[in-house]
Protein backbone atom coordinates (compact mmCIF):
# COMPACT_ATOMS: atom_id res chain seq x y z
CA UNK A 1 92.34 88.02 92.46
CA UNK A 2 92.19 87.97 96.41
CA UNK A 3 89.52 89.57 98.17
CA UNK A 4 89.58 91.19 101.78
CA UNK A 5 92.82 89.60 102.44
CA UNK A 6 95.45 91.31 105.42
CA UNK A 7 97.49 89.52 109.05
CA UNK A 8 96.46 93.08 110.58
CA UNK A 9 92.82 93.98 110.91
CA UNK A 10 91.57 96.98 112.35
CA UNK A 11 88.07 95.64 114.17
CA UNK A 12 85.31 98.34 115.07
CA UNK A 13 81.49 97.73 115.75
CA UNK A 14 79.96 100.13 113.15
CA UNK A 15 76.84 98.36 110.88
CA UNK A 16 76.61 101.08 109.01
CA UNK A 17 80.28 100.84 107.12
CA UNK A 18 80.91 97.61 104.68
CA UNK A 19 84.52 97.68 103.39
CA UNK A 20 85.78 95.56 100.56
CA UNK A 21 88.74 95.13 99.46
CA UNK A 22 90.41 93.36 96.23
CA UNK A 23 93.89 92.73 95.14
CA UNK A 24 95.78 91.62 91.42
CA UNK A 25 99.02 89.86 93.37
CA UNK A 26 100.97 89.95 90.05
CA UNK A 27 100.99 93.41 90.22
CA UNK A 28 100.81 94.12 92.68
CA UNK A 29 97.96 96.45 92.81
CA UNK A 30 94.20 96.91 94.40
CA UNK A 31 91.38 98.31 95.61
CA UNK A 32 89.25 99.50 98.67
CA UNK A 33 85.62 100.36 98.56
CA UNK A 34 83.87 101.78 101.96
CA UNK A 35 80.25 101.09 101.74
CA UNK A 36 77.54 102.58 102.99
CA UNK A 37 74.06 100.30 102.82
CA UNK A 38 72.19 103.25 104.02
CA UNK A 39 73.44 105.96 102.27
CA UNK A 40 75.55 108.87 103.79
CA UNK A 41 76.07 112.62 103.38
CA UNK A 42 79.57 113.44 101.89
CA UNK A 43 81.96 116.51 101.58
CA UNK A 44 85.11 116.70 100.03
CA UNK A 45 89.03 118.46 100.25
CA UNK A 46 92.03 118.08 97.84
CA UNK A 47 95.01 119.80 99.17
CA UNK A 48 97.49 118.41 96.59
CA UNK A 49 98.76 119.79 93.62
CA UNK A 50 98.07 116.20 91.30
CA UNK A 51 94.16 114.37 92.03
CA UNK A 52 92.96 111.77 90.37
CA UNK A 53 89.13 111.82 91.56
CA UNK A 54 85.68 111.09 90.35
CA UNK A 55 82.52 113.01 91.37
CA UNK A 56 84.06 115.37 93.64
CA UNK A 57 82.86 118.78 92.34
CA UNK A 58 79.34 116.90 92.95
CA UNK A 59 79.73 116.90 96.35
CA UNK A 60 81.24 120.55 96.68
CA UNK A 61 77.74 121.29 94.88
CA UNK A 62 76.29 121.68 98.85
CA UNK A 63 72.89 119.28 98.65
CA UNK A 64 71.63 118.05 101.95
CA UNK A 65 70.66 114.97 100.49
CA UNK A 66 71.87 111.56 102.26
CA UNK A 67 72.87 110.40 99.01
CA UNK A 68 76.41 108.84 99.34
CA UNK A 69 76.32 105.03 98.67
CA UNK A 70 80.47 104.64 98.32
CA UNK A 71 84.17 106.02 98.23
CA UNK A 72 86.35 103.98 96.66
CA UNK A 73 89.74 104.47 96.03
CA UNK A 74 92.54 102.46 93.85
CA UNK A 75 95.95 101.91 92.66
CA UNK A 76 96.74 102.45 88.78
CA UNK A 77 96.36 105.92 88.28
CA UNK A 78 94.28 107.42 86.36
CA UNK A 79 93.27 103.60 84.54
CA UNK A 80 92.19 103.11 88.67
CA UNK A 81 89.42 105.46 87.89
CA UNK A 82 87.39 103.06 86.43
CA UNK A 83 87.05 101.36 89.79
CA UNK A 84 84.53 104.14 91.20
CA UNK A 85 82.25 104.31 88.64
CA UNK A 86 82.22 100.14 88.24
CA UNK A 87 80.87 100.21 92.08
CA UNK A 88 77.84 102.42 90.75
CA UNK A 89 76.94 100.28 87.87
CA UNK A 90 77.42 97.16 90.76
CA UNK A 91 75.12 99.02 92.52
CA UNK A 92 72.65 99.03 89.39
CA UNK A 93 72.95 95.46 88.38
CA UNK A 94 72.35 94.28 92.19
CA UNK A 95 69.04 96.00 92.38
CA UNK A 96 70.22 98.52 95.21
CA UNK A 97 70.32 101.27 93.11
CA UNK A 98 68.32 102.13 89.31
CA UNK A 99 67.37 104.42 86.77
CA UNK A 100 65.14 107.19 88.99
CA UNK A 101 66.38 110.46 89.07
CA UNK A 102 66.19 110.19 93.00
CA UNK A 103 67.61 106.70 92.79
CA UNK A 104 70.60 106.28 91.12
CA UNK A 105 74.07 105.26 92.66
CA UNK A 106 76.43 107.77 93.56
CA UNK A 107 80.19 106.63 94.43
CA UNK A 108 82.95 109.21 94.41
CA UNK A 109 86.63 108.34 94.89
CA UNK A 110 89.97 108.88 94.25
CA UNK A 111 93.32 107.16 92.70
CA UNK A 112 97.14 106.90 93.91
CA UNK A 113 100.58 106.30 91.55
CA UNK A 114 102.09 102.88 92.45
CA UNK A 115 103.28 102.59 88.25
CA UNK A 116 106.45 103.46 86.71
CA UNK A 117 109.81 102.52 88.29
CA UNK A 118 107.70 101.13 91.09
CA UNK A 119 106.97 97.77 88.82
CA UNK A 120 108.01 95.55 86.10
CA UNK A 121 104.52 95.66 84.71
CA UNK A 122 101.87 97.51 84.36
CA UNK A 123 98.72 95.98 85.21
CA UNK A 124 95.94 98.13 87.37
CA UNK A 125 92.72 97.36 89.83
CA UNK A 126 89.88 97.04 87.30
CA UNK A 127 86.18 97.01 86.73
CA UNK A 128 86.18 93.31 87.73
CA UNK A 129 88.25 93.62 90.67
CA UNK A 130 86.34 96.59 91.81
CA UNK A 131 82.87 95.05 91.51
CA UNK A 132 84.23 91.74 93.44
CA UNK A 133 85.35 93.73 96.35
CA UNK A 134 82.26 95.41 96.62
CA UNK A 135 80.14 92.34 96.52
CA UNK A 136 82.71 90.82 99.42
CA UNK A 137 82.07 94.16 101.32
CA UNK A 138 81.67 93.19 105.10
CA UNK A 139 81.40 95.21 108.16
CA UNK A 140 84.12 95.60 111.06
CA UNK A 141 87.04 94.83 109.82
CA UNK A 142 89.31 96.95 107.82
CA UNK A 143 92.93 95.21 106.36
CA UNK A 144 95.70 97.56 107.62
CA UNK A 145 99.17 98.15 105.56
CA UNK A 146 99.90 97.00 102.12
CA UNK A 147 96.71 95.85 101.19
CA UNK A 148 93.65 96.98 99.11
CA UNK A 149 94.57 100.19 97.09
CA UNK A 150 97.32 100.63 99.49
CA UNK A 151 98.61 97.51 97.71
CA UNK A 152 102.30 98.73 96.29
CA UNK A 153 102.17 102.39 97.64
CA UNK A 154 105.21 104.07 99.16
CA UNK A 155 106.04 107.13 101.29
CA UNK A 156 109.44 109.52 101.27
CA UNK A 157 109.94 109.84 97.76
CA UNK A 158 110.86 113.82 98.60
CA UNK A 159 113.97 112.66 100.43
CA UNK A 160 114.42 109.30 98.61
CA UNK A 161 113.34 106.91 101.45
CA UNK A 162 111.31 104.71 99.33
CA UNK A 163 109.80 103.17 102.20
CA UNK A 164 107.16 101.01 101.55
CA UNK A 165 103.24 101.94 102.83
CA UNK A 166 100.34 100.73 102.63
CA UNK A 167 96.28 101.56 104.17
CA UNK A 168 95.57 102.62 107.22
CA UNK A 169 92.60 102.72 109.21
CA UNK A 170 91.10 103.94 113.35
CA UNK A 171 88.56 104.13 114.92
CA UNK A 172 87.55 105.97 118.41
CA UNK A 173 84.32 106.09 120.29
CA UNK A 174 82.90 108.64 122.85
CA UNK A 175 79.82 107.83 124.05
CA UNK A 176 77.32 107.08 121.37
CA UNK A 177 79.51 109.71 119.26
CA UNK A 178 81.82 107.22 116.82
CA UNK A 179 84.54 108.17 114.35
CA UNK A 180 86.38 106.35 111.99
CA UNK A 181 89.80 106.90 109.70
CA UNK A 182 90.43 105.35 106.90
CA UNK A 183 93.52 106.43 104.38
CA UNK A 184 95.72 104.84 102.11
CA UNK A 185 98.86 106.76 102.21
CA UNK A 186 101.79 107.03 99.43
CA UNK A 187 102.60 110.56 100.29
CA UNK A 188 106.14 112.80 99.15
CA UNK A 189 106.96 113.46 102.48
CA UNK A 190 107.63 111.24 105.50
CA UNK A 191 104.75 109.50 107.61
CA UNK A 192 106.31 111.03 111.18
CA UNK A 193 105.50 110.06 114.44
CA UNK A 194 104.21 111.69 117.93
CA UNK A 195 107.41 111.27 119.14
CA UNK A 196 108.47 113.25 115.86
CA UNK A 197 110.86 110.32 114.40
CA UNK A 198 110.02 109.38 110.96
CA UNK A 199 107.88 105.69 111.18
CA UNK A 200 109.54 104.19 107.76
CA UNK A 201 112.88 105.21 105.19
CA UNK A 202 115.49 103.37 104.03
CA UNK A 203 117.93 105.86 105.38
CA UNK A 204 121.15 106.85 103.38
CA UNK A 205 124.48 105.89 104.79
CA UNK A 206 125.29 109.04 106.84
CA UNK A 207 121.86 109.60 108.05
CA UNK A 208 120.81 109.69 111.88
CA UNK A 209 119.53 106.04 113.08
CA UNK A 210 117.26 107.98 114.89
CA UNK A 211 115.81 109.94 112.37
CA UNK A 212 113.39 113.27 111.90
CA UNK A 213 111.97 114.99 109.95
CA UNK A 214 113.98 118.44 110.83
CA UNK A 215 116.88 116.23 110.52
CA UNK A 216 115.69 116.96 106.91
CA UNK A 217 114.45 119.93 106.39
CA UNK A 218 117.06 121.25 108.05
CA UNK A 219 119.98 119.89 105.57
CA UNK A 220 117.03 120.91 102.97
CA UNK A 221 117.68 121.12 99.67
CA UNK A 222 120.71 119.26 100.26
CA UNK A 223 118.70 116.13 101.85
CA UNK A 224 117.44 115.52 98.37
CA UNK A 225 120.11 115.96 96.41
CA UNK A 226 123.90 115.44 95.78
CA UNK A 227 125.53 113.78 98.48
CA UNK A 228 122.43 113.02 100.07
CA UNK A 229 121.51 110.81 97.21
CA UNK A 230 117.86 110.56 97.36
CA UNK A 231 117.09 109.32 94.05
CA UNK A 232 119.73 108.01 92.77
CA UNK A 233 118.71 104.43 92.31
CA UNK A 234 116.28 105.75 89.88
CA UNK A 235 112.91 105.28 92.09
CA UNK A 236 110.92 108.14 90.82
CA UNK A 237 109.24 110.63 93.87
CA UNK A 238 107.22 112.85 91.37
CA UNK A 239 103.86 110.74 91.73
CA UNK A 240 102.15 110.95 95.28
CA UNK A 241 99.17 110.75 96.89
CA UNK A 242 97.24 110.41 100.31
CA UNK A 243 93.39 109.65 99.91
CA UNK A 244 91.30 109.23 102.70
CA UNK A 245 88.08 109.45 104.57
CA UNK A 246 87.12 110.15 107.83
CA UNK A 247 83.42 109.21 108.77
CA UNK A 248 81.04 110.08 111.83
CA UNK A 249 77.96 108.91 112.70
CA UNK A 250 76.98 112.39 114.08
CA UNK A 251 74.11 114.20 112.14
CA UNK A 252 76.40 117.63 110.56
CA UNK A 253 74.97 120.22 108.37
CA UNK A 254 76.93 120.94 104.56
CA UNK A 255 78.85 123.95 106.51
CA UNK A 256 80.19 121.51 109.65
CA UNK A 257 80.96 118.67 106.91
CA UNK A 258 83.24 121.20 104.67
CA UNK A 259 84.72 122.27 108.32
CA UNK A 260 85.43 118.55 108.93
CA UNK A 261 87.35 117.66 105.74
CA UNK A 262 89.26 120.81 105.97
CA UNK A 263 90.08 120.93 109.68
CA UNK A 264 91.25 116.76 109.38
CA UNK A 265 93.09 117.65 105.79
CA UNK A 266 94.99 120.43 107.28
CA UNK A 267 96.12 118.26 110.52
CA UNK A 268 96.97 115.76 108.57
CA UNK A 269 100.73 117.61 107.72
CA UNK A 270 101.77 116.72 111.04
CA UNK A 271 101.75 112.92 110.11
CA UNK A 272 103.02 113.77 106.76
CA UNK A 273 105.51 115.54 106.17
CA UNK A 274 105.91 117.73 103.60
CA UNK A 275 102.13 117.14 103.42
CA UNK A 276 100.06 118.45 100.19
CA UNK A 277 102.76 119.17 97.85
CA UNK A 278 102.42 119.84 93.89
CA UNK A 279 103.19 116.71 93.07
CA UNK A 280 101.14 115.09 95.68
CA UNK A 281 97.36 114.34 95.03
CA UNK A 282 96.00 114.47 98.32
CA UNK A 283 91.81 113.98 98.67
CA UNK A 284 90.31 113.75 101.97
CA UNK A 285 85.84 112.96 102.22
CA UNK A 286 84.49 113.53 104.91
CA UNK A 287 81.34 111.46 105.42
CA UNK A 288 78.10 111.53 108.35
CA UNK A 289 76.03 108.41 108.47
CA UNK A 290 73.49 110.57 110.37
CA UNK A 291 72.70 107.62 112.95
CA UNK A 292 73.29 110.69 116.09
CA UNK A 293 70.75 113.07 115.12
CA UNK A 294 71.55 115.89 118.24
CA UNK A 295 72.33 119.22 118.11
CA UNK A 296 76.20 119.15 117.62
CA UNK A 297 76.51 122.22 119.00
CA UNK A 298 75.60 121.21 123.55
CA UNK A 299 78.67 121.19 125.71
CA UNK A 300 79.00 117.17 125.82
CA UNK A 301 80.59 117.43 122.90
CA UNK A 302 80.76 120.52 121.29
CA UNK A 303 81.81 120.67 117.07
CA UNK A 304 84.76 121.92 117.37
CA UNK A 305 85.88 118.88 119.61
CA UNK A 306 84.55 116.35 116.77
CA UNK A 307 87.09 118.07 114.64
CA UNK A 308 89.93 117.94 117.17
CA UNK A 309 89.07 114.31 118.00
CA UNK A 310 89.07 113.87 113.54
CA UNK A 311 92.21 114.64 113.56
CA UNK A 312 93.75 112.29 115.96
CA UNK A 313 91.59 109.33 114.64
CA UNK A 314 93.65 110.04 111.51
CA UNK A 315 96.58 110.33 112.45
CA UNK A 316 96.45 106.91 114.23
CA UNK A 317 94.93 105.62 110.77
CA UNK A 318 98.14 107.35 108.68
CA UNK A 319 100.55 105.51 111.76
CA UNK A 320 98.71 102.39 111.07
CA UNK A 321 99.59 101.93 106.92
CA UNK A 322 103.35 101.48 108.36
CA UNK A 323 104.19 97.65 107.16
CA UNK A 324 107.07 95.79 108.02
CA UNK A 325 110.34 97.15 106.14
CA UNK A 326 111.71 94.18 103.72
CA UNK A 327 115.59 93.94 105.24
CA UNK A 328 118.44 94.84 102.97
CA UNK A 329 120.27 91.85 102.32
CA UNK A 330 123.66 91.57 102.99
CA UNK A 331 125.78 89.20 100.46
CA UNK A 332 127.52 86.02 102.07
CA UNK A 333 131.35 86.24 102.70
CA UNK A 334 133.41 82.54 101.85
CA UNK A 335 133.30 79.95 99.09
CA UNK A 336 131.43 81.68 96.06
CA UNK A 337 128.64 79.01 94.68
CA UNK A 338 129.38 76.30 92.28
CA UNK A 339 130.06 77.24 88.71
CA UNK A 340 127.18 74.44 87.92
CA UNK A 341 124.77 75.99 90.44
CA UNK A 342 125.33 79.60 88.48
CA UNK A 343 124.74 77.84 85.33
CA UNK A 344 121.54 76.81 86.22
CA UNK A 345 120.38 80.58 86.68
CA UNK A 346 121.51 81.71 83.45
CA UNK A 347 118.61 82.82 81.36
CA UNK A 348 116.27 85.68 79.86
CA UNK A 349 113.14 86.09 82.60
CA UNK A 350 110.39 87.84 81.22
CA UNK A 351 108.94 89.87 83.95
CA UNK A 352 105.97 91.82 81.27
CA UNK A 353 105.75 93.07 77.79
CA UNK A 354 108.07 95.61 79.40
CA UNK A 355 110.95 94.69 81.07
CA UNK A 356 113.30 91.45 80.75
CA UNK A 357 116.19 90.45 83.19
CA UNK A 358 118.77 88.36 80.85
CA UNK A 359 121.26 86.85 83.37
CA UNK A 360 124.92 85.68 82.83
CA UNK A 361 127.44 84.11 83.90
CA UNK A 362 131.18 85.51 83.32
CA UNK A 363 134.34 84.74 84.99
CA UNK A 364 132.59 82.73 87.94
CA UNK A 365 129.87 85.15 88.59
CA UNK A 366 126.59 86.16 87.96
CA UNK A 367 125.47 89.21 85.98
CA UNK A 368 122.26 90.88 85.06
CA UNK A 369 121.10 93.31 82.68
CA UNK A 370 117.59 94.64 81.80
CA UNK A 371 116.04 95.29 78.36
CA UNK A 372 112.29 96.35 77.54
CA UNK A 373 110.74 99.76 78.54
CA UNK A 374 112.53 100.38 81.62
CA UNK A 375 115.38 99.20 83.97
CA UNK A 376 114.42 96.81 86.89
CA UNK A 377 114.85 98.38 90.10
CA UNK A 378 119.09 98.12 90.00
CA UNK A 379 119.44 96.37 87.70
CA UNK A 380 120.43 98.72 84.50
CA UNK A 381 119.32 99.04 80.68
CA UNK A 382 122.44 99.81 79.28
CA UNK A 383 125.51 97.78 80.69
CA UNK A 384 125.16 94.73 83.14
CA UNK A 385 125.47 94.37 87.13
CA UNK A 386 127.10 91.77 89.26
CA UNK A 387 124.57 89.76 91.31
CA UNK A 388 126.37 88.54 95.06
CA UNK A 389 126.00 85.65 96.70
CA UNK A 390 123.73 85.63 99.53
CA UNK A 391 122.83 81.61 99.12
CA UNK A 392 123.24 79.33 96.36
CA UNK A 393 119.79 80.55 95.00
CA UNK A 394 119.35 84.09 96.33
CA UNK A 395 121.65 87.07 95.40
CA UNK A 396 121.72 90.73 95.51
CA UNK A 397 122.48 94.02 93.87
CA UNK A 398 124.03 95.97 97.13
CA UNK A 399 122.78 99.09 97.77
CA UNK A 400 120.21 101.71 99.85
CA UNK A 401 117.38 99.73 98.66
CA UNK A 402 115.80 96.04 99.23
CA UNK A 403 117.10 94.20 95.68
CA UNK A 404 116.48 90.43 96.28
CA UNK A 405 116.57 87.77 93.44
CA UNK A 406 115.43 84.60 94.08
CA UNK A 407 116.39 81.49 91.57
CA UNK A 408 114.94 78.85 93.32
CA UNK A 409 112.21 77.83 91.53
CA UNK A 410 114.37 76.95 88.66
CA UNK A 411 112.05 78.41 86.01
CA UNK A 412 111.48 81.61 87.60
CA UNK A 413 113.12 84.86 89.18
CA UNK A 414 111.65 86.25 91.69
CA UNK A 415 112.89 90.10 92.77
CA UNK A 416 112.17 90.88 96.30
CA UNK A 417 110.11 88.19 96.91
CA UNK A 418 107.15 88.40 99.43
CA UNK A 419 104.56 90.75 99.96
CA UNK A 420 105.61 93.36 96.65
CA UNK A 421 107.59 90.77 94.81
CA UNK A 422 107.99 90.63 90.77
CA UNK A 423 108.25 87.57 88.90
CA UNK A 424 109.84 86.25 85.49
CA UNK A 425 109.66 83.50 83.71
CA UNK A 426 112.52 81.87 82.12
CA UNK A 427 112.12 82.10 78.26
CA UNK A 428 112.47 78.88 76.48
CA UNK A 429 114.60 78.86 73.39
């Protein structure tokens, strides 16, 4: 478990927001809980076609009660859920919240995909990781990119980039009027610039370098199909989602909340694109703290502005979840490695209950070949794969996508190792 952890930090001076994050690394997978020690007033918007929420038809019940204590969203699906309702029993067992009617904890939040082909295992942000982040909760400083439930999420599945994504966060002040953004984004479509280029894909070989999304949609259906290849390497696109919040400490009535979620939801298609889709789960709260308490209706800053100003806050948040692309290794031309050196890789690596990579060596070369539930990444069920020679320990499967194994530990393979690296261990016979 590793809480609040992240080498970019959004910093913002706002007491009244505690964020928390937690992470499983062998995943990987996480959370991210927003806090709010003195309660808030919530609304809420789905757009796509596939939510995983808790407690939002609460909210859409209209109560003027400040009554929000957190939003929390997760990795692992629909087994993520439990993460939103562990923050309300945390919230019960620390005393901050009990069994009155008028008193008990209400968290609401919402789950993305990053299962399946994604990784060799299945394991999901639970109760206990939920319930730690909360308690680490802190104020100003949010992790940005593939951290908390942003963990192992991707973007431009529709048009098989693959890229990887991660959580984003902004935040903008005017005066004593403050906004904040905070999204975790592993959308269908394409996170796209101002500029219009598309921020992240792993482009296919007759693609643009510089790359947009009407590049796309123009060649569309095409772009996502046949020689355009999108999915060919078997990464699935069906299972999206962009949850966010956007949060203001300006007093709003229910109406100007609802107007808030749904003005910042609908601009939100200009950063994403296709934005909303069916197969995309897109949820969107928007939250007042309720620390401005002025009529948001006098020229300085008039409500419609709040909502303009929303919009571009989140957009810079969505920008933000970009992480640094792993590269596509290229394998080493020359001397192929030492017959010995290839012998010492041979071996079945257990990745999960699911999915084994049994390696080989035939002929002077390496080969792989998956068995379990599902392939692994390139590496196929039914026939093997030749592994090239990058370095003596570190080969690749050549292709559109990052497929990195790493032998030198001896005892372990590690595929694409770093920040959303899967490991096996070697079985022993």
């Amino acid at each position: 478990m590793v809480l609040n952890s992240g080498g970019r930090v959004l910093e913002f001076d706002w007491p009244a927001i505690r964020i928390g994050t937690g992470e499983y690394p062998d995943g990987p997978t996480g959370v991210t809980v927003i806090h709010f020690p003195n309660r808030a007033f919530g609304a809420v918007q789905v757009m796509g076609g596939g939510p995983g929420t808790v407690n939002t038809d609460y909210l859409r019940l209209g109560w003027a009660i400040r009554e929000l204590d957190a939003v929390v969203f997760a990795g692992g699906s629909w087994y993520g859920l439990e993460d939103t309702t562990a923050v309300a029993t945390a919230l019960k067992d620390d005393d901050i919240r009990d069994g009155l009617w008028d008193n008990l904890s209400l968290s609401v939040g919402a789950i993305i995909y990053d299962l399946g082909d994604r990784r060799l295992n299945e394991i999901y942000p639970d109760k206990r990781l939920a319930q730690a982040a909360f308690r680490a909760a802190r104020t100003g400083a949010f992790p940005l990119g593939a951290h908390g439930a942003g963990r192992f999420a991707k973007t431009g599945g529709l048009f098989g980039c693959n890229a990887y994504s991660g959580q984003g966060a902004a935040f903008r002040q005017v005066g004593e009027l403050k906004l904040a953004a905070f999204v975790v984004v592993n959308a269908l479509g394409v996170v796209t610039r101002r500029d219009g280029r598309v921020a992240a894909c792993y482009r296919d070989a007759g693609w643009p370098e510089d790359l947009r999304p009407a590049d796309l949609f123009s060649n569309y259906p095409a772009s996502r199909k046949g020689g355009w290849n999108p999915l060919a390497a078997g990464q699935s696109g069906s299972r999206n989602t962009t949850v966010g919040a956007i949060i203001t400490n300006q007093k709003l009535d229910r109406a100007q909340l609802d107007r808030l979620a749904t003005h910042v939801s609908a601009s939100m298609s200009r950063a994403l694109q296709p934005y909303a889709t069916e197969f995309d789960g897109d949820v969107l709260y928007a939250v007042s703290t309720a620390e401005l308490d002025r009529n948001v209706d006098q020229s300085e800053t008039p409500n419609f502005d709040l909502d303009i100003l929303a919009a571009e806050v989140m957009w810079d948040a969505i920008l933000s979840s970009v992480p640094e692309q792993p590269e596509v290794l290229r394998p080493a031309s020359g001397q192929p490695p030492d017959p010995d050196v290839l012998a010492r890789h041979v071996g079945e690596y257990v990745f999960s209950p699911i999915v084994s990579v049994s390696v080989t060596v035939d002929g002077g070369r390496l080969y792989a070949q998956a068995s379990g539930k599902r392939k692994a990444y390139a590496i196929p069920l039914e026939s093997t794969v030749e592994l090239l020679p990058v370095s003596e320990n570190v080969f690749t499967v050549p292709g559109r996508y990052p497929v990195t194994l790493d032998f030198t530990a001896g005892d372990r393979l590690v595929i694409n190792p770093g920040h959303w690296q899967q490991t096996g261990v070697r079985r022993l016979n």
